[in-house]
N, C-alpha and C. Protein backbone atom coordinates (compact mmCIF):
# COMPACT_ATOMS: atom_id res chain seq x y z
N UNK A 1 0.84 -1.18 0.00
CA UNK A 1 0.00 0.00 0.00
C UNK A 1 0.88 1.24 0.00
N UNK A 2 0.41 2.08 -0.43
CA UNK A 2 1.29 3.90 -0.85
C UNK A 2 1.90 3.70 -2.02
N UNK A 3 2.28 4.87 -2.06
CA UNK A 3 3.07 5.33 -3.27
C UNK A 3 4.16 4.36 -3.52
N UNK A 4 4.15 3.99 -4.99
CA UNK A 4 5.11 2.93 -5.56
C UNK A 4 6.16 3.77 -5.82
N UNK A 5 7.16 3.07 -5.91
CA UNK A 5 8.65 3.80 -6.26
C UNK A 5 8.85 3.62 -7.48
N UNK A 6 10.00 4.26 -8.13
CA UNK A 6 9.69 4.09 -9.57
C UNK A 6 11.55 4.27 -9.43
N UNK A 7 12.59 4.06 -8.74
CA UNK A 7 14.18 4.63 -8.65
C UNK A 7 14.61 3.05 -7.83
N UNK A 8 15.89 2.61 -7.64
CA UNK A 8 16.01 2.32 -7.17
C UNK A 8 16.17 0.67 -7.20
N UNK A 9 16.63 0.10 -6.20
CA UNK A 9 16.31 -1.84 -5.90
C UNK A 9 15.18 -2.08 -5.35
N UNK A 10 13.94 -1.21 -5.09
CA UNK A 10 12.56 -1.33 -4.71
C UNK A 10 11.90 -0.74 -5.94
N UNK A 11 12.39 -0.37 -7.08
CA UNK A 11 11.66 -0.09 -8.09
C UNK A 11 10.21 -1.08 -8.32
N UNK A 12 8.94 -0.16 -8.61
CA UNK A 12 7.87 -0.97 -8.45
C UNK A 12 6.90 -1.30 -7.40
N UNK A 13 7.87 -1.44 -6.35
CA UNK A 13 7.52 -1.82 -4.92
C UNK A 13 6.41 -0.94 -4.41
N UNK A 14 5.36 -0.67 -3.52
CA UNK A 14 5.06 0.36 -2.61
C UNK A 14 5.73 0.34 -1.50
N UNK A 15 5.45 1.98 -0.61
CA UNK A 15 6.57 2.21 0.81
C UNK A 15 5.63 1.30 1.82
N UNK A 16 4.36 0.68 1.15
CA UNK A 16 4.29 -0.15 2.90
C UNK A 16 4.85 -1.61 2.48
N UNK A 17 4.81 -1.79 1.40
CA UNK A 17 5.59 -3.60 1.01
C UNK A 17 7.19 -3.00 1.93
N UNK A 18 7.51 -1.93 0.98
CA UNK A 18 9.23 -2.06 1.53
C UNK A 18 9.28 -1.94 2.83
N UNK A 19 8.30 -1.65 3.70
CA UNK A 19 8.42 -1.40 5.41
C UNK A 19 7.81 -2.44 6.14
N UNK A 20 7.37 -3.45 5.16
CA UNK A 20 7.41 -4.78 5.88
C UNK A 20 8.72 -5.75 5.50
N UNK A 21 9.31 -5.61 4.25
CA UNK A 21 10.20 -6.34 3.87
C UNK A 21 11.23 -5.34 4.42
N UNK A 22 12.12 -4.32 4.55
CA UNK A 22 13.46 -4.08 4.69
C UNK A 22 12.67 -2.25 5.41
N UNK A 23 12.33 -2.59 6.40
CA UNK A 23 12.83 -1.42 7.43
C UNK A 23 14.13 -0.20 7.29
N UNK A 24 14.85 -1.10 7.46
CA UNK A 24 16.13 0.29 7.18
C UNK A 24 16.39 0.75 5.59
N UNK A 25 15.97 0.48 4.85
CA UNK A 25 15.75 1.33 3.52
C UNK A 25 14.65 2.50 3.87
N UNK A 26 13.37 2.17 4.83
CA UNK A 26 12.79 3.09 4.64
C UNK A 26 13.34 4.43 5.48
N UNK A 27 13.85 4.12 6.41
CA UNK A 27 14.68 4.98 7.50
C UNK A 27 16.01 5.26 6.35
N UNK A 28 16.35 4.88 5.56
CA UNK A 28 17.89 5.70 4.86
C UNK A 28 16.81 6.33 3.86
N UNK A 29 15.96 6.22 3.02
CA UNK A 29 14.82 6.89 2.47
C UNK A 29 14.12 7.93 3.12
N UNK A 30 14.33 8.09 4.68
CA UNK A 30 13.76 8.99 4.94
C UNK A 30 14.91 10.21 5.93
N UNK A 31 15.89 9.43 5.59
CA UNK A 31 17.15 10.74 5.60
C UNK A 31 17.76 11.35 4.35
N UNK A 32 17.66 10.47 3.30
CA UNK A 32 18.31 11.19 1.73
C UNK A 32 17.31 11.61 1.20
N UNK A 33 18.52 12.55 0.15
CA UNK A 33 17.55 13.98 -0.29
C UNK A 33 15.90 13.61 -1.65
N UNK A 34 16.77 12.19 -2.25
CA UNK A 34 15.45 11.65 -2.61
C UNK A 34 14.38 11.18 -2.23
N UNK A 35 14.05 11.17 -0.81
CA UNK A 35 12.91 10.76 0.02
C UNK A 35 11.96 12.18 0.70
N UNK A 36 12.40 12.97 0.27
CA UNK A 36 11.99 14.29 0.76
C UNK A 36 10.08 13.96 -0.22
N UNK A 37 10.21 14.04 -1.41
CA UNK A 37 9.00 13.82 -1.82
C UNK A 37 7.71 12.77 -0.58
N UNK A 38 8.76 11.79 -0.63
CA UNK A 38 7.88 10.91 0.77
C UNK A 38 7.54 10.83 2.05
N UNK A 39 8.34 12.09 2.54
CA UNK A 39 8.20 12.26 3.92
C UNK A 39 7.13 12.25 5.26
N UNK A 40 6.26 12.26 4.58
CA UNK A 40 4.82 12.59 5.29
C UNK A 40 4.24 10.91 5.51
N UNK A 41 4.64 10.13 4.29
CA UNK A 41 4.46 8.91 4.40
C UNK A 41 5.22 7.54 5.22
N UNK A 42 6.18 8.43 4.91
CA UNK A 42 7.76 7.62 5.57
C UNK A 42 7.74 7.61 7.31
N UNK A 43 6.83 9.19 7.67
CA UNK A 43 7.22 9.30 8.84
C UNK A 43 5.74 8.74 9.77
N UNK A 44 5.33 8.28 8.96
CA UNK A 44 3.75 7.38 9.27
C UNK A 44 4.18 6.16 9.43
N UNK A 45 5.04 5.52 8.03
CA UNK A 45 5.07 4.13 8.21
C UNK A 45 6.44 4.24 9.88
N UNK A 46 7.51 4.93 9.88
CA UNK A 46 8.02 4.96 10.96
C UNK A 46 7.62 4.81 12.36
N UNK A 47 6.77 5.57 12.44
CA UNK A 47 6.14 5.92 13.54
C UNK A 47 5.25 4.67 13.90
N UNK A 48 4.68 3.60 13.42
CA UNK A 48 3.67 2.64 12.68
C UNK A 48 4.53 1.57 13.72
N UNK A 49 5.45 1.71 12.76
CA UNK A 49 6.40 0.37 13.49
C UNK A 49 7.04 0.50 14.70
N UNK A 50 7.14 2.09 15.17
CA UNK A 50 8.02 1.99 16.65
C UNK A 50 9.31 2.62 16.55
N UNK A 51 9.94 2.78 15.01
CA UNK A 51 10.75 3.01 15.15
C UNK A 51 10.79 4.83 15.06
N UNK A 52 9.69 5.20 15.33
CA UNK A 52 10.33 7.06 15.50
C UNK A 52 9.09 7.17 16.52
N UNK A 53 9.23 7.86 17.78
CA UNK A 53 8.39 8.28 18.54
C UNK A 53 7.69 9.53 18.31
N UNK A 54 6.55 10.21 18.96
CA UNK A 54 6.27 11.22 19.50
C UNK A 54 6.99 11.94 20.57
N UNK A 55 7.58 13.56 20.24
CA UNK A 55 8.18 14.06 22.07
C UNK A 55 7.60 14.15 22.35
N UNK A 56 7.33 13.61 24.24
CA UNK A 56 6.27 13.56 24.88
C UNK A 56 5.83 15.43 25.08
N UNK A 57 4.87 15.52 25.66
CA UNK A 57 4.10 17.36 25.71
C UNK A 57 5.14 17.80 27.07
N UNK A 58 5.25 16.70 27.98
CA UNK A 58 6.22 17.94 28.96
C UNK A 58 7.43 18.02 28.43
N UNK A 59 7.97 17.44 27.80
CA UNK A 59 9.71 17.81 27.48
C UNK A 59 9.68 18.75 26.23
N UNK A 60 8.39 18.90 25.63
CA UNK A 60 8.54 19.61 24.61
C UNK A 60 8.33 21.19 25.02
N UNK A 61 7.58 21.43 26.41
CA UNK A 61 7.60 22.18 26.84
C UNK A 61 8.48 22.90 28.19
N UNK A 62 9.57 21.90 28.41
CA UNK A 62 10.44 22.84 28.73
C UNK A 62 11.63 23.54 28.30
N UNK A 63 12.43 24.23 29.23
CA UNK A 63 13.01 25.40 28.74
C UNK A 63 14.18 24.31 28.57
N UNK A 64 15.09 25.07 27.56
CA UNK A 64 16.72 24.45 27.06
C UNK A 64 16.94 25.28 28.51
N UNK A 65 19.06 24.65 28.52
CA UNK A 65 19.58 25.10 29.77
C UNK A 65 19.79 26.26 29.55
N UNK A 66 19.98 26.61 28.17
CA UNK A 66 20.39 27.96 28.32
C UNK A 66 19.39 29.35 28.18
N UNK A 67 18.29 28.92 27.97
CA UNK A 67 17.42 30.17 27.57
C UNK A 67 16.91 31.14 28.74
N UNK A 68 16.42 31.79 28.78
CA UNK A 68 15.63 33.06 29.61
C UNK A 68 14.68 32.19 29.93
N UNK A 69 14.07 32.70 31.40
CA UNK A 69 13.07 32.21 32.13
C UNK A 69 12.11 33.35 32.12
């Protein structure tokens, strides 16, 4: 399911076949500059599997060490 690739050794493939078959292609796909088109998808199927979290709401809301209070 998703967008098929059309580049590549997954040529053909869709990004949810390749994120059941080979995980870390989709994670190096979603750091190189050719995966930018997929990002929105990439960071679904990531997130899907465990491998990228949510920051939880309190750490996102506190202060760095160095800023103004």
């Amino acid at each position: 399911s998703g967008t098929v690739l059309n580049f590549g050794r997954y040529a053909g493939w869709s990004l949810g076949e390749i994120a059941r078959h080979d995980l870390e292609y989709i994670e190096w796909l979603d750091r190189a500059p050719i995966g930018r088109n997929y990002r929105q998808e990439l960071d679904e199927l990531l997130r899907a599997s465990g491998r990228r979290r949510t920051a939880d709401r309190d750490r996102v809301d506190q202060r760095g060490l160095y800023r103004r209070r």
